[in-house]
C-alpha atoms as a PDB file:
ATOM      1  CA  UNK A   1       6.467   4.948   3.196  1.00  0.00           C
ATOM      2  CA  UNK A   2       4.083   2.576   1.312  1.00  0.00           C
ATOM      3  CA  UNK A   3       5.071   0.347  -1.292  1.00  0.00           C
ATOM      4  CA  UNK A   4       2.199  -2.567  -2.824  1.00  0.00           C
ATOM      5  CA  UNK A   5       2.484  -5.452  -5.012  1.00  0.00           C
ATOM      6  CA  UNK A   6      -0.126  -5.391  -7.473  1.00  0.00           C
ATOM      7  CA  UNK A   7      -2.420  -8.259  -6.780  1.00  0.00           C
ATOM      8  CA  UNK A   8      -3.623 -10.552  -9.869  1.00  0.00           C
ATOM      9  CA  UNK A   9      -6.311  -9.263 -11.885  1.00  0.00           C
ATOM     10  CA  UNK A  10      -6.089  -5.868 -10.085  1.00  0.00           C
ATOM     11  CA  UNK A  11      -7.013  -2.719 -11.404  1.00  0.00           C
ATOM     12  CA  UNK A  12      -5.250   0.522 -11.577  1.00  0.00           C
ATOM     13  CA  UNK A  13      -7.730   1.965  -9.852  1.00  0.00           C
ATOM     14  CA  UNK A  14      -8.275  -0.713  -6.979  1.00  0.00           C
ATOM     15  CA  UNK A  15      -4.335  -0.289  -6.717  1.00  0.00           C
ATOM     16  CA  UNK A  16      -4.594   3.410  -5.853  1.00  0.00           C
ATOM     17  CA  UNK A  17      -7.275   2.912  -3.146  1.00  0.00           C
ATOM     18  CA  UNK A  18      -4.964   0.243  -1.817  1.00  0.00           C
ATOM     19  CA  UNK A  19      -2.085   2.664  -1.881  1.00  0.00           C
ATOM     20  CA  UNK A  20      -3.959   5.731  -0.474  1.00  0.00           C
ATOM     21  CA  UNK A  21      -5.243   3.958   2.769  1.00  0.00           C
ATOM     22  CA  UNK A  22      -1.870   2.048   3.266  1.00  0.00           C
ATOM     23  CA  UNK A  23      -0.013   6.103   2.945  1.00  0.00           C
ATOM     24  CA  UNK A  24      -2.918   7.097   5.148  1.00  0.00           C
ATOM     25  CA  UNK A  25      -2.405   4.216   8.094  1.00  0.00           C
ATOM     26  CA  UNK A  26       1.406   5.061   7.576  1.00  0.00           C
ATOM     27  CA  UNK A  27       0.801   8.771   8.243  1.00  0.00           C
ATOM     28  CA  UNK A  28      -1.494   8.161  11.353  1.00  0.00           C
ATOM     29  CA  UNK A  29       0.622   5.479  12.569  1.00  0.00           C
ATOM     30  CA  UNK A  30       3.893   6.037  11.483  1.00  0.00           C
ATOM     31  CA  UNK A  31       4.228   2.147  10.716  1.00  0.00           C
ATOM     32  CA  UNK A  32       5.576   1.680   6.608  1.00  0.00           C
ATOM     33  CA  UNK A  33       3.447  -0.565   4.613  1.00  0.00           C
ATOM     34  CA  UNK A  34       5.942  -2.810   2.353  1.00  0.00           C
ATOM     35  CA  UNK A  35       4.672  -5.862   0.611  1.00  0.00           C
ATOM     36  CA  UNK A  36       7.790  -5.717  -1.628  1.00  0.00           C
ATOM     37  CA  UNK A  37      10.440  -5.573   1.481  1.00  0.00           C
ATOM     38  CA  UNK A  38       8.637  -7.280   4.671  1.00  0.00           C
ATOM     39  CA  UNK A  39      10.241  -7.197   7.541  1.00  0.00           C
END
């Protein structure tokens, strides 16, 4: 599971890299990546 916070002045696009390497470290890790619901 991944789930961002769009940073200020962030594109859409920049967003969607973000998201796509933090689903990709969650897939080879198995660690979630939530800035919305930190542990």
């Amino acid at each position: 599971m991944a789930m961002l916070v769009s940073r200020e002045g962030e594109t859409l696009t920049s967003l969607l890299k973000r998201l796509d390497r933090a689903i990709g470290r969650c897939y080879e890790t198995d660690e979630p990546a939530d800035e919305i619901n930190p542990l």
